[in-house]
Protein backbone atom coordinates (compact mmCIF):
# COMPACT_ATOMS: atom_id res chain seq x y z
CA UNK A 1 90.96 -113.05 132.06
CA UNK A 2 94.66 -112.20 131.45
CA UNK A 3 95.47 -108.73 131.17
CA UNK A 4 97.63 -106.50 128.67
CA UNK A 5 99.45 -103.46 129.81
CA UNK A 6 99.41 -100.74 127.60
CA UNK A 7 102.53 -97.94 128.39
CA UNK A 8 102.18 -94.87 127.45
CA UNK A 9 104.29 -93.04 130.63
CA UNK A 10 106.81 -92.40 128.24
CA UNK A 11 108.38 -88.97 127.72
CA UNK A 12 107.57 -88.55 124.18
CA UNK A 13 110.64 -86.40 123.40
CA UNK A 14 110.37 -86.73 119.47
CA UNK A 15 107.20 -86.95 118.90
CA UNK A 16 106.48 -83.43 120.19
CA UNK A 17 103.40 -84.39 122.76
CA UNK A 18 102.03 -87.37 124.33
CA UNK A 19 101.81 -89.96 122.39
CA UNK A 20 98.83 -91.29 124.12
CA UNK A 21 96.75 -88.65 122.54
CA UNK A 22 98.05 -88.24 119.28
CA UNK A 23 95.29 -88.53 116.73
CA UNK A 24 95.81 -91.19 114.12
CA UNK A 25 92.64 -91.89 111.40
CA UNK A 26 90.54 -89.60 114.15
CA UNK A 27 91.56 -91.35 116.92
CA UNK A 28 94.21 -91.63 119.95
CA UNK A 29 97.04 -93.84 118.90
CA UNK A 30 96.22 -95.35 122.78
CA UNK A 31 92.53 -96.21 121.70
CA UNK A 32 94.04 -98.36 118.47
CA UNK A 33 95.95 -100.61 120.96
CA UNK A 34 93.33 -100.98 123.01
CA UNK A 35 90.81 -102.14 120.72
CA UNK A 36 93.33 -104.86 119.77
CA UNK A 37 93.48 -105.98 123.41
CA UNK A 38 89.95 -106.31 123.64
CA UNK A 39 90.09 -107.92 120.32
CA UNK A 40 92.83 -110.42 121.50
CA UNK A 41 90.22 -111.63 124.35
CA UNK A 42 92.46 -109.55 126.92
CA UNK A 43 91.83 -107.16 129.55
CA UNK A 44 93.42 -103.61 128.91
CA UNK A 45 95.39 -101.79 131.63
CA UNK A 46 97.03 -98.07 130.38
CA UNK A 47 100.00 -97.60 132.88
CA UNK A 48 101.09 -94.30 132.80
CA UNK A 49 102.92 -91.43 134.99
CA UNK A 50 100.41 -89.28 137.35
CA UNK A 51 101.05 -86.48 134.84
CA UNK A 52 100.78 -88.37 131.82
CA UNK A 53 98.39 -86.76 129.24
CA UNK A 54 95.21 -89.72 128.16
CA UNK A 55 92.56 -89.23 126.38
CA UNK A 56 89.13 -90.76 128.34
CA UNK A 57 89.81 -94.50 128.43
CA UNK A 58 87.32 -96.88 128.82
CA UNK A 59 89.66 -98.96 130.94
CA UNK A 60 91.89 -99.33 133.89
CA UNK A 61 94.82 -97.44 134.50
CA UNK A 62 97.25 -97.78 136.98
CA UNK A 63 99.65 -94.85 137.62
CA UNK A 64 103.39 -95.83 137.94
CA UNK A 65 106.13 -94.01 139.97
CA UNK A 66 107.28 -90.22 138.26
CA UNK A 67 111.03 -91.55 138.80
CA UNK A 68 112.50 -92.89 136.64
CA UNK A 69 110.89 -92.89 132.89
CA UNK A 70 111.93 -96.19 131.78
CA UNK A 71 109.78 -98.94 129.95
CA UNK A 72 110.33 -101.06 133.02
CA UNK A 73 108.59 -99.09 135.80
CA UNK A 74 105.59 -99.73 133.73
CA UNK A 75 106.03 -103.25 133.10
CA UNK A 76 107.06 -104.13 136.93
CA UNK A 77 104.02 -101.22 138.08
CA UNK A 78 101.85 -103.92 135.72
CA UNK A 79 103.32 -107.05 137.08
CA UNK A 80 102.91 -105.70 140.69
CA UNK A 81 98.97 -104.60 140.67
CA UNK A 82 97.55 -107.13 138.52
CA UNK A 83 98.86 -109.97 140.37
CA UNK A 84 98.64 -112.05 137.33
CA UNK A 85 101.02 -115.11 136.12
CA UNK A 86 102.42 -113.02 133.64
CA UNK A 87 101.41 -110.06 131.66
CA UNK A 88 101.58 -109.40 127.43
CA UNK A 89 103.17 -105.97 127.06
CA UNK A 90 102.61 -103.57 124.73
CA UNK A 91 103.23 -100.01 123.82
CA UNK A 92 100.64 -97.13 123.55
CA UNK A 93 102.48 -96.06 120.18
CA UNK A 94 102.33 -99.55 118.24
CA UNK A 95 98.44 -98.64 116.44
CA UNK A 96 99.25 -101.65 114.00
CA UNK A 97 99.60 -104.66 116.32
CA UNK A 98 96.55 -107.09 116.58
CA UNK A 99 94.36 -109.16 118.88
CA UNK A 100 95.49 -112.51 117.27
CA UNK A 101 99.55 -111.32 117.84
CA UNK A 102 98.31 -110.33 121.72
CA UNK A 103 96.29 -113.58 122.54
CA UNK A 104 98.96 -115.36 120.85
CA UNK A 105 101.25 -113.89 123.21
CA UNK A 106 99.28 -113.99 125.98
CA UNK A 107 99.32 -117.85 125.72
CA UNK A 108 103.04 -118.71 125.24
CA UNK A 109 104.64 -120.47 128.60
CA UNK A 110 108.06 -118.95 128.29
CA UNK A 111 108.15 -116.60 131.20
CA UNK A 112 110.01 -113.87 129.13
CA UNK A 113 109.29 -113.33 125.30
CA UNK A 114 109.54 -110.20 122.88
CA UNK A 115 109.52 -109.64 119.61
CA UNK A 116 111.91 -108.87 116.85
CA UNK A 117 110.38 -107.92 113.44
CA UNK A 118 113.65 -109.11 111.31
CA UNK A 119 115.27 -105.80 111.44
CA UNK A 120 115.35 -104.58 115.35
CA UNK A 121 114.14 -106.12 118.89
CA UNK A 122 111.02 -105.08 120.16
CA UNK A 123 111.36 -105.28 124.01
CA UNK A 124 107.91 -103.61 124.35
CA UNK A 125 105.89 -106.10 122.44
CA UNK A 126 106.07 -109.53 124.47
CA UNK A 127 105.08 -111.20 127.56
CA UNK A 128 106.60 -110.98 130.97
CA UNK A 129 106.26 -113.18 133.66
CA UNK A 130 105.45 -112.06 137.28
CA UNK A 131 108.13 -114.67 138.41
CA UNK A 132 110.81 -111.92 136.88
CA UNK A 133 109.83 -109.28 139.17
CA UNK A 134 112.74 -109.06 141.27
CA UNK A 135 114.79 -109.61 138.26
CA UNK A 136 113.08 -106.96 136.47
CA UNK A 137 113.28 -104.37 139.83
CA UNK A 138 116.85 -104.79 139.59
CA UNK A 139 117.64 -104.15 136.16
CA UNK A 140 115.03 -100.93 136.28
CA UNK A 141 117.12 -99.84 139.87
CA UNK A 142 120.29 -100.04 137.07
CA UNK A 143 118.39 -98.18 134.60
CA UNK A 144 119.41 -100.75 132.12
CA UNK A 145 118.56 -100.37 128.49
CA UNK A 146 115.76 -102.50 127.33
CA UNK A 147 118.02 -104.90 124.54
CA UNK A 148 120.58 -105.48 127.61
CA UNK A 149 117.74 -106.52 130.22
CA UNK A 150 116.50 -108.70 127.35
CA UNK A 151 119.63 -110.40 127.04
CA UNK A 152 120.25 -110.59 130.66
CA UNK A 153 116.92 -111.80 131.62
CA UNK A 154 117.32 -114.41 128.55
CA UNK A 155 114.27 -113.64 127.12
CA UNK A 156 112.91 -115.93 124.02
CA UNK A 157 113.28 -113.90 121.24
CA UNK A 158 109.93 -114.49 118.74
CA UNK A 159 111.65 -113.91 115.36
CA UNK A 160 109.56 -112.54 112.16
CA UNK A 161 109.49 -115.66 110.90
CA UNK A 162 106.87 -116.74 113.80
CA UNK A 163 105.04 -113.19 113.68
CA UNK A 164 104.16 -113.46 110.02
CA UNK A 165 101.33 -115.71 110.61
CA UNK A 166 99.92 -112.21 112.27
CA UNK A 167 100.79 -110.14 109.47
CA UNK A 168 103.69 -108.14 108.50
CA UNK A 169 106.17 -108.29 111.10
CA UNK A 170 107.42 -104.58 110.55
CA UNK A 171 104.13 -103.61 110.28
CA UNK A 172 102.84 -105.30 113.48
CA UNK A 173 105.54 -103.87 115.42
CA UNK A 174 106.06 -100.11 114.21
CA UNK A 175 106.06 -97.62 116.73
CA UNK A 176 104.98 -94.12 115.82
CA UNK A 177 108.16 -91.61 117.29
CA UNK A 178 107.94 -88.84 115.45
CA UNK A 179 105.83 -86.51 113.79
CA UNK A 180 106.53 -87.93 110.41
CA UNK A 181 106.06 -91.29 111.46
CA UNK A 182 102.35 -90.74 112.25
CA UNK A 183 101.82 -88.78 109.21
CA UNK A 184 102.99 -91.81 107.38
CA UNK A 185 101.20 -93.98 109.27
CA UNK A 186 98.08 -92.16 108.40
CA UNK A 187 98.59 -93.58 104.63
């Protein structure tokens, strides 16, 4: 069974708390993403820091190194333990993404694809490929930011015009940040 990673070792910084936990409809924005893995036919795996805040999961979690808090010491952490071809990525904070969009992912064969929902990239929606590791080791030793290790790594970029079949592409990719975004996500 192929496996999705679900980050949530983020910082959180605008949000105000983990984001993890935060409760959206009565639930942990985590537990939304995960029942779309499971949905998709996938195997969930939460990667987080040793001291990131989770509510009980149901699932595996691997712990990735404290240093540093990038999306990609996640990502490599997942591509590392799971010893898997390749891996769909997604982030703990994206409640609105579904199992068709992850098994859809899941199944491409380009070794490195992410999103972009017509109006910004989405680096942690996509599908890396364990072949990349090194790549990916070195670009996370540079601390490079996400769009340039996209662009580096040549990723295939899955437009909105290929995620519609899924639903609304801004929709499908939104990522609760703040507290305002998660009260208007609760609407």
């Amino acid at each position: 069974m192929s496996s999705a990673a679900v980050l949530a070792g983020g910082a959180s910084r605008r949000l105000g708390g983990a984001k993890a936990t935060a409760m959206l409809r009565g639930r942990p924005l985590v537990a939304h993403v995960i029942d779309a893995v499971l949905s998709g036919g996938l195997e969930p795996v939460v990667v987080a820091k040793a001291d990131s805040p989770l509510p009980p999961l149901d699932c595996r979690v691997l712990i990735e190194p404290d240093e540093p808090r990038h999306p990609l010491c996640g990502i490599a952490t997942a591509l590392r333990e799971l010893d898997q071809p390749a891996v769909v990525v997604c982030a703990c904070d994206m409640p609105f993404v579904t199992g068709e969009l992850l098994a859809w992912l899941a199944g491409l064969e380009a070794p490195f694809a992410v999103a972009h929902d017509g109006s910004a990239l989405q680096p942690l929606l996509g599908r890396y490929s364990a072949s990349l590791l090194g790549r990916l080791d070195a670009a996370l030793a540079e601390e490079l930011p996400m769009a340039a290790v996209v662009e580096a790594l040549g990723a295939q970029i899955l437009g909105a015009g290929e995620l519609e079949r899924f639903g609304e592409p801004a929709l499908l990719c939104r990522n609760i940040n703040t507290p305002e975004e998660l009260q208007a996500a609760e609407g």
